[in-house]
Protein backbone atom coordinates (compact mmCIF):
# COMPACT_ATOMS: atom_id res chain seq x y z
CA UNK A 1 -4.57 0.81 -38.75
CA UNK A 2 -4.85 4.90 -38.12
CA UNK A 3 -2.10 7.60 -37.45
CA UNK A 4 -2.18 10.14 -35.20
CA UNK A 5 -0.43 13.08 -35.31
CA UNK A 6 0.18 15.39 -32.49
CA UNK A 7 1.74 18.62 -31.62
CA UNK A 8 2.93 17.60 -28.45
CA UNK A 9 2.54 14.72 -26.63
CA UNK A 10 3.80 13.26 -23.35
CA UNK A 11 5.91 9.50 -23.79
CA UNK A 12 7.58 8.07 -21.43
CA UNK A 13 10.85 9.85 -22.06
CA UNK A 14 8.99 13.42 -21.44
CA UNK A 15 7.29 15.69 -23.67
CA UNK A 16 8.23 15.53 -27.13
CA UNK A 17 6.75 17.96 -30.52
CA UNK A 18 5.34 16.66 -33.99
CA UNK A 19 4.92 12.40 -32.73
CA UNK A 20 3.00 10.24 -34.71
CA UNK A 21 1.13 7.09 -33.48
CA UNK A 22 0.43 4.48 -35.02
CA UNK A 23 -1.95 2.54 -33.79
CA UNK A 24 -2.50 -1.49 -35.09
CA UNK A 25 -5.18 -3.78 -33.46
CA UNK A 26 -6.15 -1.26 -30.34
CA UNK A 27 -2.24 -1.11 -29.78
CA UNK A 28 0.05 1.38 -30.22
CA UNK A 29 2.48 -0.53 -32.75
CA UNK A 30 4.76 2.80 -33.64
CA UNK A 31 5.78 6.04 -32.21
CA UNK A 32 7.81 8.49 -34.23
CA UNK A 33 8.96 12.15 -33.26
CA UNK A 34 9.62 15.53 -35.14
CA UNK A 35 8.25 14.08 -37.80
CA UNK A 36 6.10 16.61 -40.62
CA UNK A 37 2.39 15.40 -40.43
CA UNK A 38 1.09 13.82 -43.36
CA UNK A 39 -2.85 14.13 -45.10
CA UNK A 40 -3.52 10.57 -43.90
CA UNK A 41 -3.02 11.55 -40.45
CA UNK A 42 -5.40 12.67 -37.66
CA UNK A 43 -4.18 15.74 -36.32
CA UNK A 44 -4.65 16.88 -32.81
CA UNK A 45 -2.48 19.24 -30.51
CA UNK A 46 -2.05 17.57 -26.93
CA UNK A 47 -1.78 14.29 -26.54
CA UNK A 48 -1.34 12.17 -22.77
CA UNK A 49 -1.62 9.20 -22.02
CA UNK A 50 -5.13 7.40 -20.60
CA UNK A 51 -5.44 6.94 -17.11
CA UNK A 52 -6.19 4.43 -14.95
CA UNK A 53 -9.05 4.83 -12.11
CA UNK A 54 -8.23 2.17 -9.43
CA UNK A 55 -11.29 2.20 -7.34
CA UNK A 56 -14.77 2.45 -8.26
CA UNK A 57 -18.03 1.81 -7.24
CA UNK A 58 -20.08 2.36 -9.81
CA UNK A 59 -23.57 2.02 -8.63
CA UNK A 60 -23.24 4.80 -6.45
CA UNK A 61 -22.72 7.36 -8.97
CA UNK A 62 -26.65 7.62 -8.91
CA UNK A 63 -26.26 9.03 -5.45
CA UNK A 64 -24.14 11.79 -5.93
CA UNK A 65 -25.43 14.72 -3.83
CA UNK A 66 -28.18 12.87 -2.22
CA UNK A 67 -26.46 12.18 0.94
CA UNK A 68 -25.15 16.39 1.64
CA UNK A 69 -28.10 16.69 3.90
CA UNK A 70 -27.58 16.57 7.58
CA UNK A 71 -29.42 14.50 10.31
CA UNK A 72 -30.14 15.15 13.48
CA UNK A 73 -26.73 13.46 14.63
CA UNK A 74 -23.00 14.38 13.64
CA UNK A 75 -22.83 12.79 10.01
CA UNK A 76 -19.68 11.04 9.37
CA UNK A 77 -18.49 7.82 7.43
CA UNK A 78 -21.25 5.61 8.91
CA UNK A 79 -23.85 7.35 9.03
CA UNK A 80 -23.62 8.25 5.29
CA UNK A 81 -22.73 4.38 4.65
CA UNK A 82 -26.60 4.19 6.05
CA UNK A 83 -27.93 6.17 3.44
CA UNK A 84 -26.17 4.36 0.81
CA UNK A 85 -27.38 0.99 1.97
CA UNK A 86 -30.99 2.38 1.67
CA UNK A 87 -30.32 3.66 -1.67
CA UNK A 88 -28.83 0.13 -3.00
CA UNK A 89 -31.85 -1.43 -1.54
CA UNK A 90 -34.03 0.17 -4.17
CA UNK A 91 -31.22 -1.19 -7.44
CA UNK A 92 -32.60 -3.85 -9.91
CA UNK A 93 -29.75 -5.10 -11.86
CA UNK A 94 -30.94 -2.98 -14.68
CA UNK A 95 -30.61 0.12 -13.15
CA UNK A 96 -27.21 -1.12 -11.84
CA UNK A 97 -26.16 -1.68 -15.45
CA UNK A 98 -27.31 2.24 -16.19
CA UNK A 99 -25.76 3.61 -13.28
CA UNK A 100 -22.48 2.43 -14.08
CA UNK A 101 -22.53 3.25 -17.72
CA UNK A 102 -23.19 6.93 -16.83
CA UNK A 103 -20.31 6.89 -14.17
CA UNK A 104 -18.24 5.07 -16.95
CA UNK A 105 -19.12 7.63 -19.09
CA UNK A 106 -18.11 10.31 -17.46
CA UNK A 107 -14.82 8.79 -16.79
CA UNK A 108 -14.11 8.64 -20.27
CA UNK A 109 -15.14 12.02 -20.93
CA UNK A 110 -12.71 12.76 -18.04
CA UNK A 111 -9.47 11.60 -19.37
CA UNK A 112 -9.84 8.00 -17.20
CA UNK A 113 -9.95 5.09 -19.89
CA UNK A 114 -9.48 2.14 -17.71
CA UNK A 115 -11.54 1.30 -14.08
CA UNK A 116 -10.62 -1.23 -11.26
CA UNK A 117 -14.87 -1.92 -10.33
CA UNK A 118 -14.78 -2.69 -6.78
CA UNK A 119 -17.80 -4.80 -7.35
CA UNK A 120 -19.68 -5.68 -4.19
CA UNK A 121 -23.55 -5.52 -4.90
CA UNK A 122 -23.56 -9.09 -6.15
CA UNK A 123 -27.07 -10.48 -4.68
CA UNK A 124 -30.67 -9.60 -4.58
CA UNK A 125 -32.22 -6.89 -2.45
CA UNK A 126 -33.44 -9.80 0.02
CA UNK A 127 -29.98 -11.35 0.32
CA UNK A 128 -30.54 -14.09 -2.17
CA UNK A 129 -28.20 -15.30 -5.12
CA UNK A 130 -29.54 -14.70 -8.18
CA UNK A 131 -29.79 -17.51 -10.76
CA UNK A 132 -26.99 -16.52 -12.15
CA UNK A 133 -24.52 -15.97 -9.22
CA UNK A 134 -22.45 -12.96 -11.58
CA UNK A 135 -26.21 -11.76 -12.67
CA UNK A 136 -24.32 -7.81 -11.11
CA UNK A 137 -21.38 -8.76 -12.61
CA UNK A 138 -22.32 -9.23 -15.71
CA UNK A 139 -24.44 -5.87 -16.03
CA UNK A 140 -21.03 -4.51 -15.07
CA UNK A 141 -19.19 -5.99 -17.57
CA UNK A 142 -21.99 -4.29 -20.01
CA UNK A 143 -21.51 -1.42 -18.76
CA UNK A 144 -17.66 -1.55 -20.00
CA UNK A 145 -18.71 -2.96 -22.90
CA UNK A 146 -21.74 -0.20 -24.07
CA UNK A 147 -19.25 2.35 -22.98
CA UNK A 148 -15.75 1.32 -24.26
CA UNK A 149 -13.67 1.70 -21.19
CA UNK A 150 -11.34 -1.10 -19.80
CA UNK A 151 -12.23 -2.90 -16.98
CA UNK A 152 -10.44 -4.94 -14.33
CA UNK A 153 -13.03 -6.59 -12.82
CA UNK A 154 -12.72 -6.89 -8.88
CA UNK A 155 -14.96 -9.28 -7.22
CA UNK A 156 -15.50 -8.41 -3.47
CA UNK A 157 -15.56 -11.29 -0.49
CA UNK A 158 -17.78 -9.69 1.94
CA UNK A 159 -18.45 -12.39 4.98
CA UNK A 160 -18.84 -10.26 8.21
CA UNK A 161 -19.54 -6.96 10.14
CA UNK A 162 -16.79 -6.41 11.92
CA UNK A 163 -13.52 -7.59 13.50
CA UNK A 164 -13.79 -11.32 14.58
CA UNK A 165 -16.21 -12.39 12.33
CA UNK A 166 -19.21 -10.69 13.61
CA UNK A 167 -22.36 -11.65 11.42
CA UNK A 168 -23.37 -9.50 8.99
CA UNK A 169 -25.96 -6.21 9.25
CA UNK A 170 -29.44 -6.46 7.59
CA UNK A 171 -27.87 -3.56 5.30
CA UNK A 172 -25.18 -5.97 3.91
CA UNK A 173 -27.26 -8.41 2.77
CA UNK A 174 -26.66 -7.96 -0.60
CA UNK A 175 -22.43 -8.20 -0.37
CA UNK A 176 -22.51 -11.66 1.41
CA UNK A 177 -20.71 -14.36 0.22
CA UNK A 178 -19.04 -17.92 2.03
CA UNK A 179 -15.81 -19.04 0.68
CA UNK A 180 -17.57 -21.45 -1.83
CA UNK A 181 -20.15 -19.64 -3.20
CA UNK A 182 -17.48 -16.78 -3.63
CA UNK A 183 -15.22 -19.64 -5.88
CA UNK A 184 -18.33 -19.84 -7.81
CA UNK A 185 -18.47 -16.68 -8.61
CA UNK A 186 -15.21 -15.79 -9.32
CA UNK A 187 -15.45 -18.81 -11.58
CA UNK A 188 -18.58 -17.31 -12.99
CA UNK A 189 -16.97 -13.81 -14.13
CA UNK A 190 -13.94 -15.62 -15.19
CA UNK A 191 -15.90 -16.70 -18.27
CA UNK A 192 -18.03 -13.45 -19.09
CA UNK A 193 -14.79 -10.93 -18.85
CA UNK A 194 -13.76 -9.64 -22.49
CA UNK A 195 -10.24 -10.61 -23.68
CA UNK A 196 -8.99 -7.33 -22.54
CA UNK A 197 -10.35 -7.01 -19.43
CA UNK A 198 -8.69 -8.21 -16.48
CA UNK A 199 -10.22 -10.16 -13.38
CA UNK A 200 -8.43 -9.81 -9.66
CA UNK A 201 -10.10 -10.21 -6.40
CA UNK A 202 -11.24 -7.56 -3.71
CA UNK A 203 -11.04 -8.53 0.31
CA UNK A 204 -13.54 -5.80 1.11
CA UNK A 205 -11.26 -5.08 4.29
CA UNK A 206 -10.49 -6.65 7.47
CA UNK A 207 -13.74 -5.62 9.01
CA UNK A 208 -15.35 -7.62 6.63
CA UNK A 209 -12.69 -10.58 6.24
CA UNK A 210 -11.12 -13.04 8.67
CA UNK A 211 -7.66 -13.98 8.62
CA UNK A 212 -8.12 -17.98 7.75
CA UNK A 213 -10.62 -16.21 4.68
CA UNK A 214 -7.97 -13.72 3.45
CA UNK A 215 -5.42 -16.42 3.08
CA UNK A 216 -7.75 -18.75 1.51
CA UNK A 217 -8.57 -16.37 -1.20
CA UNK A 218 -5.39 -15.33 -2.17
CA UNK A 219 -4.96 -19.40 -2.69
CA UNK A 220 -7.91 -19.51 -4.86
CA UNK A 221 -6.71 -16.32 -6.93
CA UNK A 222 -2.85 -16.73 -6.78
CA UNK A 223 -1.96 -14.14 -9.29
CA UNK A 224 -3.54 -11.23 -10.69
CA UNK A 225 -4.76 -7.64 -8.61
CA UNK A 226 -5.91 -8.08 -5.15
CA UNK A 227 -7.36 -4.91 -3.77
CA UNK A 228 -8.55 -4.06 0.14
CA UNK A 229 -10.14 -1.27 1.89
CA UNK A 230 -7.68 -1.00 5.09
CA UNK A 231 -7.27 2.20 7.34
CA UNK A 232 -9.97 4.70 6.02
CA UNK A 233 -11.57 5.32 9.49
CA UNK A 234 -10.28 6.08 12.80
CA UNK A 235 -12.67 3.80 14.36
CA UNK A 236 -11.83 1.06 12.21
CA UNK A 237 -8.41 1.22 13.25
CA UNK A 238 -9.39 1.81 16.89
CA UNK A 239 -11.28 -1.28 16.30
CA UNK A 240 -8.54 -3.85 14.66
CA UNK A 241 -6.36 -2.26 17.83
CA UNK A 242 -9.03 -3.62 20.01
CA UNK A 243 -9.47 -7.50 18.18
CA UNK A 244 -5.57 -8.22 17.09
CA UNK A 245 -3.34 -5.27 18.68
CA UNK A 246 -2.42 -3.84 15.22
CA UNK A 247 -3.81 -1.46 13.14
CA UNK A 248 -5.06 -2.33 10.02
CA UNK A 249 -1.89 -1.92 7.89
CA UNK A 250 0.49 -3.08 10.29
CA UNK A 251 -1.85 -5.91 10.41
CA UNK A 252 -1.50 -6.94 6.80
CA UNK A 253 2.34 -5.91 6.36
CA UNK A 254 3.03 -8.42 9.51
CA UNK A 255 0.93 -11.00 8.31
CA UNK A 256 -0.12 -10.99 4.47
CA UNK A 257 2.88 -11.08 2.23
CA UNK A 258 1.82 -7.23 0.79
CA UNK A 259 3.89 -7.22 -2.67
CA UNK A 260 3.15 -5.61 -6.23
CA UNK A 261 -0.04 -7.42 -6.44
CA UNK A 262 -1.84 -5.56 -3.75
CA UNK A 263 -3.69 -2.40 -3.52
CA UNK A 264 -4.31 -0.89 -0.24
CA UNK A 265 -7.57 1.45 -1.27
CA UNK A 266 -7.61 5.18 1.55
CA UNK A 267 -4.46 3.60 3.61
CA UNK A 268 -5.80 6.77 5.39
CA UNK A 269 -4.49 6.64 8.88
CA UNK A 270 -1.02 5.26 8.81
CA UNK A 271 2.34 5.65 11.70
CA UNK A 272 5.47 6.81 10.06
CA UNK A 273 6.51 3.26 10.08
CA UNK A 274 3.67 1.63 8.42
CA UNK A 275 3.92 4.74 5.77
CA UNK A 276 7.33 3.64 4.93
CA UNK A 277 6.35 0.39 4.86
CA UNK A 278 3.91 0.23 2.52
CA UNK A 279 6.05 2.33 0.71
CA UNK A 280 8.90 -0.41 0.36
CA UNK A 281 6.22 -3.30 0.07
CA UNK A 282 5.56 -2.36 -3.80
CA UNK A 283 1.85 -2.37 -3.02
CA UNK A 284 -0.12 0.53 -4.48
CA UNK A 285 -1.74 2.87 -2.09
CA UNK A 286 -5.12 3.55 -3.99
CA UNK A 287 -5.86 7.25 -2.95
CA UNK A 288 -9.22 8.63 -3.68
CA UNK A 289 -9.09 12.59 -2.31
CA UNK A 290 -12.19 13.57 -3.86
CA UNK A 291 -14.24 10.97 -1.84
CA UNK A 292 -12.01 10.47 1.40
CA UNK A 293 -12.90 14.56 1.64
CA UNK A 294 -16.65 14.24 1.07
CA UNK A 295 -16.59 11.40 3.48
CA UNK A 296 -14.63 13.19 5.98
CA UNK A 297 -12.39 10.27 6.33
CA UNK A 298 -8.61 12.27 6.93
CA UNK A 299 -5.64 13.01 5.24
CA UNK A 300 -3.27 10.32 3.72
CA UNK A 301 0.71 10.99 4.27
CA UNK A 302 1.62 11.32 0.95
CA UNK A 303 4.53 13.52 1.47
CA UNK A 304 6.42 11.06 2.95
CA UNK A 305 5.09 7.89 1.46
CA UNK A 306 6.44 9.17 -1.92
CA UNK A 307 9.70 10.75 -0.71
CA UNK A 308 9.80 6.36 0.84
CA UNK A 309 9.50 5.53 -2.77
CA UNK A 310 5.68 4.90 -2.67
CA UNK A 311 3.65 3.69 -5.52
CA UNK A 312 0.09 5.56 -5.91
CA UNK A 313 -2.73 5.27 -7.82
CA UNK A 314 -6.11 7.46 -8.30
CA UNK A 315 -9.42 6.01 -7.78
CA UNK A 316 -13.60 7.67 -7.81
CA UNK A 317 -14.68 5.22 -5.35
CA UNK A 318 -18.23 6.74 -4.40
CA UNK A 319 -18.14 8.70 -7.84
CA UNK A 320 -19.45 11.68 -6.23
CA UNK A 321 -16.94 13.65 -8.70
CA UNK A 322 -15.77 11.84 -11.60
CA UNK A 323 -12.35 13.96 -12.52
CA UNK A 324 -8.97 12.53 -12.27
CA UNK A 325 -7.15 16.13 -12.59
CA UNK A 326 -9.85 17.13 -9.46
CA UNK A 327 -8.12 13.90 -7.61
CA UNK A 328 -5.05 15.09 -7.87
CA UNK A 329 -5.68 18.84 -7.16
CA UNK A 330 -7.28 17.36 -3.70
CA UNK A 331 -4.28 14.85 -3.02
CA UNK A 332 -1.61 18.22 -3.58
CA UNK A 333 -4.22 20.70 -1.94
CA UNK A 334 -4.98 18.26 1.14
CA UNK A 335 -1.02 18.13 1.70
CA UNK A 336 -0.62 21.74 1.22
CA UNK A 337 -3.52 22.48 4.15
CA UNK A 338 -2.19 20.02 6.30
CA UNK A 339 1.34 21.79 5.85
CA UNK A 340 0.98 24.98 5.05
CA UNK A 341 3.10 25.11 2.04
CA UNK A 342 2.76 25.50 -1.57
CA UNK A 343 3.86 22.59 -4.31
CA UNK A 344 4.49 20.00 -1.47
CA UNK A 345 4.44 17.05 -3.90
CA UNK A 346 7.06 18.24 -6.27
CA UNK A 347 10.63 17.55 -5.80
CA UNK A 348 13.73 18.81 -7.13
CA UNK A 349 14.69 16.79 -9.75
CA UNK A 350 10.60 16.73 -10.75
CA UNK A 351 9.87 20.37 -10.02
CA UNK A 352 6.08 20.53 -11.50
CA UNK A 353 3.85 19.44 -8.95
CA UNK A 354 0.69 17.88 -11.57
CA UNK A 355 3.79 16.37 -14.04
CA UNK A 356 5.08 14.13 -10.63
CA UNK A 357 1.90 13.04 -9.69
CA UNK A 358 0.14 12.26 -13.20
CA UNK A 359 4.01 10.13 -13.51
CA UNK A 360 3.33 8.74 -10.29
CA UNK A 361 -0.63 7.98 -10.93
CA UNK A 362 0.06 6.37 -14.36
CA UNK A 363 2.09 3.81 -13.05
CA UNK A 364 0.85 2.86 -10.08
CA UNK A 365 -2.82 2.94 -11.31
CA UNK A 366 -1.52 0.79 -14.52
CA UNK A 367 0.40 -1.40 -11.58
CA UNK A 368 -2.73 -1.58 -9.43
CA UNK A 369 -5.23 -2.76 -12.46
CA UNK A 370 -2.74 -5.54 -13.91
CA UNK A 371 -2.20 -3.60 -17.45
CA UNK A 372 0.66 -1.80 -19.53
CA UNK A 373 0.59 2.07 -19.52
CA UNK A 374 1.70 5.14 -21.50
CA UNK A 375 2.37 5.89 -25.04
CA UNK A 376 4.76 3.57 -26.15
CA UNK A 377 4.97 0.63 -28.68
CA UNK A 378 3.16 -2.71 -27.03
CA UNK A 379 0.75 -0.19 -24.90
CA UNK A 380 -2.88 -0.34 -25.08
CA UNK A 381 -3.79 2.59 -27.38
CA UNK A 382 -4.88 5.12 -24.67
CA UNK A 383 -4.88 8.21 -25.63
CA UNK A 384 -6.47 11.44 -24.39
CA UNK A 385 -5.95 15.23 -26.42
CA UNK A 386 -6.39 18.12 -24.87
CA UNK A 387 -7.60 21.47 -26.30
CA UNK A 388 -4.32 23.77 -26.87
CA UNK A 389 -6.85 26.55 -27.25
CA UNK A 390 -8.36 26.55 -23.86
CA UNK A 391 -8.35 29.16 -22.25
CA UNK A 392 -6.38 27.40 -18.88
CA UNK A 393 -4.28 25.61 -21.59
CA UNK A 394 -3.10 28.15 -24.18
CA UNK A 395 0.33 29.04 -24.78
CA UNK A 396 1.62 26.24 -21.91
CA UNK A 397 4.12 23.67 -23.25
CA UNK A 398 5.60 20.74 -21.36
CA UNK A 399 4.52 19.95 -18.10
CA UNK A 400 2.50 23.70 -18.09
CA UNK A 401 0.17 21.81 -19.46
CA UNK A 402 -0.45 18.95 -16.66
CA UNK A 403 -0.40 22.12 -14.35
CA UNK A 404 -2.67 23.93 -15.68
CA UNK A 405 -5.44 21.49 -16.72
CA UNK A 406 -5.53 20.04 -12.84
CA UNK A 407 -4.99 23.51 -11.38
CA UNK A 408 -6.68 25.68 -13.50
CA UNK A 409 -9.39 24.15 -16.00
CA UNK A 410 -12.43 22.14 -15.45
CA UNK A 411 -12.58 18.83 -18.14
CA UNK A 412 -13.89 20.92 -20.52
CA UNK A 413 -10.36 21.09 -22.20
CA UNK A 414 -10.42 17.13 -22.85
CA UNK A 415 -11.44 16.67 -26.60
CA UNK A 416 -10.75 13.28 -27.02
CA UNK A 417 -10.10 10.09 -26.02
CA UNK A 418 -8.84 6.98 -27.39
CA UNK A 419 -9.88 3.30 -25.62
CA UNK A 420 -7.87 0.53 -27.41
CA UNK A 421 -7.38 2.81 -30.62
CA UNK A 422 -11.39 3.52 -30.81
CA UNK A 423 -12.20 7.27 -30.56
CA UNK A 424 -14.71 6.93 -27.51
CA UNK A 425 -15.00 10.90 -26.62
CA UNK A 426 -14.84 13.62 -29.53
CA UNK A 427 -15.15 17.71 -28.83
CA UNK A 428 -15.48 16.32 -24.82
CA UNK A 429 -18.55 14.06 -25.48
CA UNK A 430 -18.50 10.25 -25.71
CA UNK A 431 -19.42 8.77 -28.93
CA UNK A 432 -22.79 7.82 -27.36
CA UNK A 433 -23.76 10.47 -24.79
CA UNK A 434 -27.30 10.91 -25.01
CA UNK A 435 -28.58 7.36 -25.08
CA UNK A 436 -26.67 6.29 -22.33
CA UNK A 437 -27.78 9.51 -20.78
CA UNK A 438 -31.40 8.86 -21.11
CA UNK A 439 -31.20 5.03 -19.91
CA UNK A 440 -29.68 6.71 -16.30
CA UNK A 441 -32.34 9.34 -16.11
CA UNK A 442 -35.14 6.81 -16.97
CA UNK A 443 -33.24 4.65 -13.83
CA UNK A 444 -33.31 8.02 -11.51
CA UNK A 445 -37.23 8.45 -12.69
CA UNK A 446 -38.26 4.71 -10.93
CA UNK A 447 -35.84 4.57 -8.49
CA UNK A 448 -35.77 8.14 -6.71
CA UNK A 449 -40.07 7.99 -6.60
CA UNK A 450 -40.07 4.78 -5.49
């Protein structure tokens, strides 16, 4: 059992002074306000609550930057998903494991303390199964585990190319998977998943999944998180047009019972009608602004998806940028571009544009990843303190503070952070830094002079 005292910190009534935590078995199993602090306590100024990163692919963390260099051809979406099926080519399942413990790393360092792994690499770099079918998923599961964050682990199907069930590209050899051998291995990381972690299942998208396959999946899985790629590209929606005569959303609204389960990762390129929609459906749209602008993929309508009463949640996907606060400067900034206005997200009755969406991002990213959320009694303890003496920070109270950390700081005014009541980042650094460190840049030494 440890107390922890805070200044200020944000519950789920609003911003409150002088709270004390307790925190009992990696829950929170107390919260008192304007009360004194006492010498047991652990004193901090700023406390928030932990969020949740709903889309992640971990491996490709160890590509960051290397795909900013143009051909001789217009680069877009595809031709950068090229250079990231040559770089995948070259990953060993150890240097899968250190990859992802760096990018989980950073997340923790960066005020995220749970991830939804969008875990697709699951065979060999020929195509074959390994002896152990969850051989990838298990070095991802290490990865939480050598780390500290929480996982919800999301096992891709990945059958086809395309629309129709075209066979698969040479480059996707290592995401394949038939309907049994997926059961297998969904059985397989059923039994190597800590206690806390939580296990769903990820329909890569409907490029990549029939209609008879999406239905029999959500059979095999019938509760838990089920997340899907759907309208990131134009030409993938010009494309389900072509095979079914709806796009990709309107697709899956018409025809796969979308409830609070689902998570429909970009959700990019939506009508008014599918926008409000989804919005109604309960579903999570799982937004990732950082990496839908590097990609070049568009602008998600998240003005009126959240006026519709739209659930969101933030994800790093290609973990070119690992910063929740820079996900949702890019989700306000985008809107603001595309509208020319200022503080498009806010509303009246929520007037602080970072307080709505971190609100908003909390809930549905605890919603999309199948776990409780905030700082409140029965809550994992989750906990991240920022530095009142930061230069973007000082002097701000209430929701100041969320503005001023996404719009004005870098993560440098994170000190700590909390995973299930085990202090995992202290003065901005997780706990173990510099070995995990050194494990990734031994991986970058083989694999980038290979």
């Amino acid at each position: 059992m440890v107390d922890l005292w805070f200044e200020a910190a944000l519950l789920p009534t609003g911003w409150c002074d002088a709270v004390r935590v307790r925190v009992t078995a990696g829950l929170i199993s107390a919260v008192e306000t304007h009360v004194p602090v006492q010498p047991t306590d652990e004193r901090h100024s700023i406390a928030i609550p932990g969020l949740c990163n709903v889309h992640s692919h971990g491996f490709q963390r160890g590509m960051a930057g290397l795909a900013e260099y143009r051909g001789p051809n217009a680069d877009d979406f595809w031709s950068w998903r090229e250079v990231m099926y040559r770089f995948l080519d070259r990953l060993d399942p150890d240097d899968i494991e250190a990859i992802t413990a760096m990018a989980y790393t950073e997340m923790l360092e960066s005020g995220y303390t749970r991830v939804g792994e969008f875990h697709y690499l699951h065979n060999d770099p020929k195509g074959a199964f390994y002896a152990n079918v969850a051989e990838t998923a298990g070095r991802v599961v290490a990865a939480a585990e050598a780390t500290g964050i929480g996982l919800t682990l999301l096992p891709v199907f990945y059958a086809h190319a395309d629309f129709g069930g075209l066979p698969p590209k040479a480059g996707q050899r290592r995401f394949i998977n038939s309907l049994d051998s997926f059961a297998t291995l969904l059985e397989a990381c059923a039994k190597i998943i800590p206690a806390t972690a939580v296990l769903g299942i990820a329909p890569h998208s409907l490029r990549a999944v029939t209609a008879d396959e999406l239905n029999a999946l959500i059979q095999l899985h019938p509760s838990g998180p089920v997340h899907i790629h759907a309208a990131e590209q134009v030409k993938e929606v010009e494309a389900s047009i072509a095979f079914s005569g709806e796009r990709p959303v309107e697709w899956l609204l018409n025809h796969a019972n979308i409830n609070n389960r689902w998570c429909l990762v970009h959700a990019t390129h939506l009508t008014d009608s599918e926008t409000d929609r989804l919005a109604t459906s309960g579903a999570v749209a799982g937004l990732c602004p950082v990496t839908e602008a590097n990609l070049g993929d568009g602008i998600f309508p998240a003005a009126r998806f959240l006026l519709a009463g739209g659930c969101i949640g933030t994800g790093t996907d290609s973990n070119v940028l690992i910063d929740p606060a820079q996900e949702l400067r890019a989700l306000e900034y985008s809107q603001r571009l595309m509208n020319r206005a200022r503080s498009v997200l806010a509303k009246t009755e929520h007037p602080s544009v970072a307080g709505r969406l971190f609100d908003a991002s909390l809930v549905g990213g605890a919603q999309a990843l199948g776990v409780k959320h905030g700082l409140a009694v029965g809550a994992p303890a989750d906990i991240v303190t920022l530095n009142a003496q930061h230069p973007a920070l000082y002097g701000r109270t209430g929701d100041f503070v969320l503005d001023s950390w996404m719009f004005a700081a870098r993560n440098t005014c994170i000190n700590s952070v909390w995973r299930e009541g085990r202090k995992l980042v202290s003065n901005g650094h997780h706990i173990d830094a510099e070995c995990i460190k050194a494990r990734y840049f031994a991986t970058l030494d083989k694999i980038l002079t290979e």
